[in-house]
Each structure stands twice: as C-alpha cells, then as structure tokens.
N, C-alpha and C. Protein backbone atom coordinates (compact mmCIF):
# COMPACT_ATOMS: atom_id res chain seq x y z
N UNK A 1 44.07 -66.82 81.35
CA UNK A 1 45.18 -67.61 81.81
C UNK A 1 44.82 -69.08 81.62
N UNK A 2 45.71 -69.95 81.15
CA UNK A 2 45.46 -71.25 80.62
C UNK A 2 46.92 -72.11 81.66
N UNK A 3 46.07 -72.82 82.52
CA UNK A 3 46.82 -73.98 83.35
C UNK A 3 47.28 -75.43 82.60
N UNK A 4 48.16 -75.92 82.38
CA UNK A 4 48.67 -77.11 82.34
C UNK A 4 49.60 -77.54 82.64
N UNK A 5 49.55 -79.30 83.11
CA UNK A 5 50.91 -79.99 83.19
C UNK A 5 51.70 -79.27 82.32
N UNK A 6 52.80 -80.03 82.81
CA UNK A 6 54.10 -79.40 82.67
C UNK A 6 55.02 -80.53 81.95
N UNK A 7 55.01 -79.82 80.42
CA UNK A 7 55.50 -81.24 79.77
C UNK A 7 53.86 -81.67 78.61
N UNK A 8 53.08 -81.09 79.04
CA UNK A 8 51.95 -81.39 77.84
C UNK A 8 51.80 -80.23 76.88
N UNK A 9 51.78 -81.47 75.80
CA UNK A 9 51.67 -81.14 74.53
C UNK A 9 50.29 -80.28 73.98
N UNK A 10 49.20 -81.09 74.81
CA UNK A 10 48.35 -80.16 74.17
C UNK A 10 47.87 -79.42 75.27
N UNK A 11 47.63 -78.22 74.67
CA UNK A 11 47.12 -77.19 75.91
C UNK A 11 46.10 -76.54 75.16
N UNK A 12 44.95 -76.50 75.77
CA UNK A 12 43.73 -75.59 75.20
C UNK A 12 43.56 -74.85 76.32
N UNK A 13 42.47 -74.07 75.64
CA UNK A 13 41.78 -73.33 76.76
C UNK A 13 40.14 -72.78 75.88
N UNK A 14 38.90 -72.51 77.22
CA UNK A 14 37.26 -72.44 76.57
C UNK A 14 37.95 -71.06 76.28
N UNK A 15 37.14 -70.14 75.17
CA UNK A 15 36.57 -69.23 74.54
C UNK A 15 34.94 -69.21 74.24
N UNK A 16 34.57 -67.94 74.24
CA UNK A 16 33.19 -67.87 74.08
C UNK A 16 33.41 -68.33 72.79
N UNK A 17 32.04 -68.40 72.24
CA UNK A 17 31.95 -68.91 70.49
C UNK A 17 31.79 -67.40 69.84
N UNK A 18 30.90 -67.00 70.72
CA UNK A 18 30.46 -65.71 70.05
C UNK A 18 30.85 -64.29 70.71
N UNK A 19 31.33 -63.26 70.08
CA UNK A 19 31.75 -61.73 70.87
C UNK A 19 30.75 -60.86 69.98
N UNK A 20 30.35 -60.25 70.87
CA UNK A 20 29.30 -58.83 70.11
C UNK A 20 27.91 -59.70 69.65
N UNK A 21 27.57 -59.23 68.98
CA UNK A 21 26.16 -59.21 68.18
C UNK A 21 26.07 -59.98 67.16
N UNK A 22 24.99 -60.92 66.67
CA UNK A 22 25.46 -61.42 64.85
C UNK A 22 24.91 -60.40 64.08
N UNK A 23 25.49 -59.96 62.50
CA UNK A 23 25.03 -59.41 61.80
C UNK A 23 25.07 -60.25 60.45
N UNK A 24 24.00 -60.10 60.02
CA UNK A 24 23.32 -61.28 58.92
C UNK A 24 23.93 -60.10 57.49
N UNK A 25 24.38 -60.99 56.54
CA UNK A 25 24.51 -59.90 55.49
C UNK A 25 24.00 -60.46 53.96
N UNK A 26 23.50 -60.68 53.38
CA UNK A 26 22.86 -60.75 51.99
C UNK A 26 23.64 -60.08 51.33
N UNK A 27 24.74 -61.02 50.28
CA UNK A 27 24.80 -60.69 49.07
C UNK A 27 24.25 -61.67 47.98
N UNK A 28 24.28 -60.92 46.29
CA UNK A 28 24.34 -61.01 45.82
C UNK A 28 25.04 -60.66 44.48
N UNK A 29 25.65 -61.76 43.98
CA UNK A 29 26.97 -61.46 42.63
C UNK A 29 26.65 -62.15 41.53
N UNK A 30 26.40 -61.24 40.31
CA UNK A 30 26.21 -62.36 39.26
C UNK A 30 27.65 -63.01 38.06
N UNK A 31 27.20 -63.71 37.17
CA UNK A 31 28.12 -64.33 37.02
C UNK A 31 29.15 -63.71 36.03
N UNK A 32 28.66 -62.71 35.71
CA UNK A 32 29.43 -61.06 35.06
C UNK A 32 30.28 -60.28 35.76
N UNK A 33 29.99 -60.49 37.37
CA UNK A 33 30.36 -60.22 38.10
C UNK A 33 29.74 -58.41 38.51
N UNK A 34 28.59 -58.61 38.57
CA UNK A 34 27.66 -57.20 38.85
C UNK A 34 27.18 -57.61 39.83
N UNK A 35 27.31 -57.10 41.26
CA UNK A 35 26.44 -56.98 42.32
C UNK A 35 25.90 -56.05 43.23
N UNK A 36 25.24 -56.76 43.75
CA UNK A 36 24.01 -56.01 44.69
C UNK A 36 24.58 -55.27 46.01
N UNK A 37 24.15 -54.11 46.26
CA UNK A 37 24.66 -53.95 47.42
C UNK A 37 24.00 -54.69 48.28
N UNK A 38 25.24 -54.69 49.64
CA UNK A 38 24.53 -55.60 50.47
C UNK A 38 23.34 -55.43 51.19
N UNK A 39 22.31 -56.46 51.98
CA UNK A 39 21.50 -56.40 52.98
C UNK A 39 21.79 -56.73 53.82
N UNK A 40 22.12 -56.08 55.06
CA UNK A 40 22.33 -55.92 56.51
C UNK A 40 21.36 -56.50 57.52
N UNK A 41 21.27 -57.08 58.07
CA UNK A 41 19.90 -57.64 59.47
C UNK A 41 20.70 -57.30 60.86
N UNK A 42 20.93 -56.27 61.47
CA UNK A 42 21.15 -55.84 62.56
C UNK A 42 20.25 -56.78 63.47
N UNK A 43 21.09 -57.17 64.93
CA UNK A 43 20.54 -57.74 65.88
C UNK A 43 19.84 -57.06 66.99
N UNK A 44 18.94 -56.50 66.70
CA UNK A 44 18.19 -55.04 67.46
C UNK A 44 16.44 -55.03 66.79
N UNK A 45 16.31 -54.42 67.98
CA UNK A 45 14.84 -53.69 68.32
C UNK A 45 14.55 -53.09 66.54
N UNK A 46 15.19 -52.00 66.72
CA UNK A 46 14.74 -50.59 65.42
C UNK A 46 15.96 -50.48 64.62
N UNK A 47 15.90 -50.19 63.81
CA UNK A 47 17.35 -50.07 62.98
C UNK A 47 17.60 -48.19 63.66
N UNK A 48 18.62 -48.15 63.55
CA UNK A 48 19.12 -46.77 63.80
C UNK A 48 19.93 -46.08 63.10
N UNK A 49 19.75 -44.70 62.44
CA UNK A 49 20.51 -44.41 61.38
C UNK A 49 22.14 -44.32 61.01
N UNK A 50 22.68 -44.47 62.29
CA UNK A 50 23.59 -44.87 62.24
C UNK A 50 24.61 -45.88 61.69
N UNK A 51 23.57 -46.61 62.05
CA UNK A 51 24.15 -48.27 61.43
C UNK A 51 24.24 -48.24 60.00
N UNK A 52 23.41 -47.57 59.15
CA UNK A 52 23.80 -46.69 57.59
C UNK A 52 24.21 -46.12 57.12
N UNK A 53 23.47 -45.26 57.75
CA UNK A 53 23.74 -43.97 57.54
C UNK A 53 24.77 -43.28 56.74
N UNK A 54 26.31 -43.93 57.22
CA UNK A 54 27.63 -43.93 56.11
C UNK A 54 27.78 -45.02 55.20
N UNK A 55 26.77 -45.37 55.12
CA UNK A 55 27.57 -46.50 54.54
C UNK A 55 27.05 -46.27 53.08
N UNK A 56 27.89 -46.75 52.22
CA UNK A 56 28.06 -46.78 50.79
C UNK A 56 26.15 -46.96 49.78
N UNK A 57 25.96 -45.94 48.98
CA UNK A 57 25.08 -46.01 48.15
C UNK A 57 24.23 -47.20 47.84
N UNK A 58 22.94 -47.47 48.35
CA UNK A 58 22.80 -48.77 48.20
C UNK A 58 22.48 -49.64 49.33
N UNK A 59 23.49 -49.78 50.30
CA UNK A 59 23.36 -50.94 51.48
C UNK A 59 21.88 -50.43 52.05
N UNK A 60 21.18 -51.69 52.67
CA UNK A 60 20.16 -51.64 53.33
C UNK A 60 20.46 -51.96 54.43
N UNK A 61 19.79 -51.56 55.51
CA UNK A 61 19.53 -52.42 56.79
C UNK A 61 18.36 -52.79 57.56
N UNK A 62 18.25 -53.66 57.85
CA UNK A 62 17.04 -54.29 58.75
C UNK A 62 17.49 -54.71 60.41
N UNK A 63 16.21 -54.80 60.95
CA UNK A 63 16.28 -55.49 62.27
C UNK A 63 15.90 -56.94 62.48
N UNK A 64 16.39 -57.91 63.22
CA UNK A 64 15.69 -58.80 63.90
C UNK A 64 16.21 -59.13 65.37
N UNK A 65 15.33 -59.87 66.54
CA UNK A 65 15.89 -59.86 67.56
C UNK A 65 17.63 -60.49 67.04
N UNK A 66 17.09 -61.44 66.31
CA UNK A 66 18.38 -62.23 66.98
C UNK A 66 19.88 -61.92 66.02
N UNK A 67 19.15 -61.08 65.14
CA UNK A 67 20.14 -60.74 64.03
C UNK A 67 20.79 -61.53 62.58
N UNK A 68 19.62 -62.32 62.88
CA UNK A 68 19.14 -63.70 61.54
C UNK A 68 18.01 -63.15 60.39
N UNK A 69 18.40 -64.14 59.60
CA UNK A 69 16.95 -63.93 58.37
C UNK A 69 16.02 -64.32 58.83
N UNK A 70 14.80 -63.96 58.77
CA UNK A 70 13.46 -64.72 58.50
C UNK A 70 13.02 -64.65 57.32
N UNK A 71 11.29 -64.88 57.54
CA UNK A 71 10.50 -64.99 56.52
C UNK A 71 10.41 -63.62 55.75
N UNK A 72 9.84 -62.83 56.39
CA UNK A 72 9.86 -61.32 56.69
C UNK A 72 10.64 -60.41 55.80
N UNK A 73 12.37 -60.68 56.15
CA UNK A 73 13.44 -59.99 55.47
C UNK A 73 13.62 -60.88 53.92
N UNK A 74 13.27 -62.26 54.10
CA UNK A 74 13.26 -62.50 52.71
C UNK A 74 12.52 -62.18 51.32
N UNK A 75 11.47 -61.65 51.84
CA UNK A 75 10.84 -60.82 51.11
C UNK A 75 11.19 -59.63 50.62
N UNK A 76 11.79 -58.90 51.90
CA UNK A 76 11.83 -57.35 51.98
C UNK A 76 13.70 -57.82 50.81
N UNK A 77 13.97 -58.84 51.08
CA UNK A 77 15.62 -59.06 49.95
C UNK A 77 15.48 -59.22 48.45
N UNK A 78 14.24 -59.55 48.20
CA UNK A 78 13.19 -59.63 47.05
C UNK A 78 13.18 -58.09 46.33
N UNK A 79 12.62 -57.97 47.10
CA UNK A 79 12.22 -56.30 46.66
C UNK A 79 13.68 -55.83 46.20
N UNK A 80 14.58 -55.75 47.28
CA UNK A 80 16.27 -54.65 47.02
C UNK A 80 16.64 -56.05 45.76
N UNK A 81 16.33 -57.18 45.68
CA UNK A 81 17.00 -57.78 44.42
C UNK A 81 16.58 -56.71 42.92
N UNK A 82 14.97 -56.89 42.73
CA UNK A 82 13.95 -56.54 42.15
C UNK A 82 14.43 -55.19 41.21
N UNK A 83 14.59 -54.57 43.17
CA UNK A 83 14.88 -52.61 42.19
C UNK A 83 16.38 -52.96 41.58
N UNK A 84 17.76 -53.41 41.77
CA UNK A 84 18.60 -53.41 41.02
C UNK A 84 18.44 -54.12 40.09
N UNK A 85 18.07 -55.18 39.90
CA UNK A 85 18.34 -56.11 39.19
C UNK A 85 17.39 -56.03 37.50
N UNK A 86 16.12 -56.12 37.70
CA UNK A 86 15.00 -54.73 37.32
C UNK A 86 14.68 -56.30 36.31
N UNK A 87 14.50 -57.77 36.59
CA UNK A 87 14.10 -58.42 35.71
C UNK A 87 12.80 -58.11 34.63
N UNK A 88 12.76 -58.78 33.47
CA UNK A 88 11.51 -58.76 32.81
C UNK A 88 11.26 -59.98 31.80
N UNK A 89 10.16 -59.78 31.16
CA UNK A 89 10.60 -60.88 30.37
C UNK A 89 11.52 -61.03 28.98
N UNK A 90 11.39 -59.52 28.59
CA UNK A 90 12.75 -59.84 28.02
C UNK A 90 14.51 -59.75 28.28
N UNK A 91 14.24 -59.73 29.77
CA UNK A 91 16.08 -59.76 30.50
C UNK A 91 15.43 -60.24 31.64
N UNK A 92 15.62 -61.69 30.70
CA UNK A 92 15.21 -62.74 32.30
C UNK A 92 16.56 -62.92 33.16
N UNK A 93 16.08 -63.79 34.53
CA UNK A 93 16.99 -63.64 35.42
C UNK A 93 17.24 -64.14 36.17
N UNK A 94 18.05 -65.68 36.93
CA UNK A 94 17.76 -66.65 37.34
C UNK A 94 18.41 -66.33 38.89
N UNK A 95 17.91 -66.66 39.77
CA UNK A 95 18.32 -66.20 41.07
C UNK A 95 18.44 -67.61 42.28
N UNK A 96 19.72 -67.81 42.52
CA UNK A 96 19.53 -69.10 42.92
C UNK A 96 20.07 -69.01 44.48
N UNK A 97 18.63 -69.60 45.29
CA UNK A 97 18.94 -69.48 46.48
C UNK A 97 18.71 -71.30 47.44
N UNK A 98 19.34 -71.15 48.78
CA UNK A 98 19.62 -72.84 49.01
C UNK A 98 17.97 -72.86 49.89
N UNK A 99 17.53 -74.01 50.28
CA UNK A 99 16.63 -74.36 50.70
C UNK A 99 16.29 -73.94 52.12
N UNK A 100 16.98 -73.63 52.89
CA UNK A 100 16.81 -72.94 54.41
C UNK A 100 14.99 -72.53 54.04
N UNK A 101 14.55 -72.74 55.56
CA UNK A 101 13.33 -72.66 55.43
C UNK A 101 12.74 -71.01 55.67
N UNK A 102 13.84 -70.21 55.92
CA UNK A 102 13.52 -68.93 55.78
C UNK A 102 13.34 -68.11 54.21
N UNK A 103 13.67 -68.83 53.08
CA UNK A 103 13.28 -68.50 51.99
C UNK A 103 12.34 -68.92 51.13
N UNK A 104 11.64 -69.89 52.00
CA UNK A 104 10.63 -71.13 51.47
C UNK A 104 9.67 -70.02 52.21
N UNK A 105 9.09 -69.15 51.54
CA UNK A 105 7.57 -68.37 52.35
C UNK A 105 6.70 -68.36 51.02
C-alpha cells in the first residue's frame, strides 16, 4: 500500500532490489553465431541435481555462496569453453572477456 497527498503527482513507493536468489549465467556466442551452452553459478552450498538435471544438453552448473563468479568458476568456464570450442593451432580462437578481477587469475 502506497500513501500520498492528494493531488501529487509523483507517488513512489520502496521495493526490495532483490527477490529470490542471484543466478550468475555465462554465455558464450560467436560471431557465426555458434554458441556455448550456458554456465549456471547457483547461489548455494552443493549444486543439486535438480537444478540440471532437465535442463538442455550441455548446460553446466556450479555453486557459490553468493551466486557470483569467482576465481575458481573462471577456470572451471575455461575448461566448458575448451571442450566445445576444441581450439588449436590450426583453428585458432579469440575469446574476449572484460577486465573484472574475477577473470584476471
């Protein structure tokens, strides 16, 4: 329920910022338009098979408390790039990610 004068124009009212849990998701799309399935970072303890379990060929999921990247999952996003993507040196492969200090490990 949102109180105001009577006759004002602006009327707000607080909302939380956030409802539920964050879930972090990693994609990747190249410029062919071939991509990666996604990587998931569930905001939890253990991942549980559930949270996959249906889900489409491919998707990964991970845990962190807070349901953010770290150092950790950027690695482990390395790897799921790696197996699809399957660079070498002769099908090189340029992968461009922003500076956040969770990919700087």
């Amino acid at each position: 329920m949102v109180v105001s004068p009577t006759g004002s124009r602006r009327v707000s009212k607080i909302v939380s910022a956030e409802r539920g849990m964050n879930v972090t998701i990693i994609c990747c799309i190249s410029a062919i338009g071939f991509d990666l399935p996604p990587f998931l970072i569930f905001a939890r303890k253990r991942i549980l098979p559930e949270l996959v379990g249906k889900a489409p060929t491919g998707i990964v999921g991970h845990c962190s408390d807070n349901g953010c990247s770290n150092e950790a999952h950027s690695s482990l996003f390395l790897n799921h790039f790696y197996l699809y993507v399957k660079p070498s040196k002769e099908s090189s492969t340029l992968l461009i990610i922003d500076n956040h200090k969770t990919h700087i490990t």
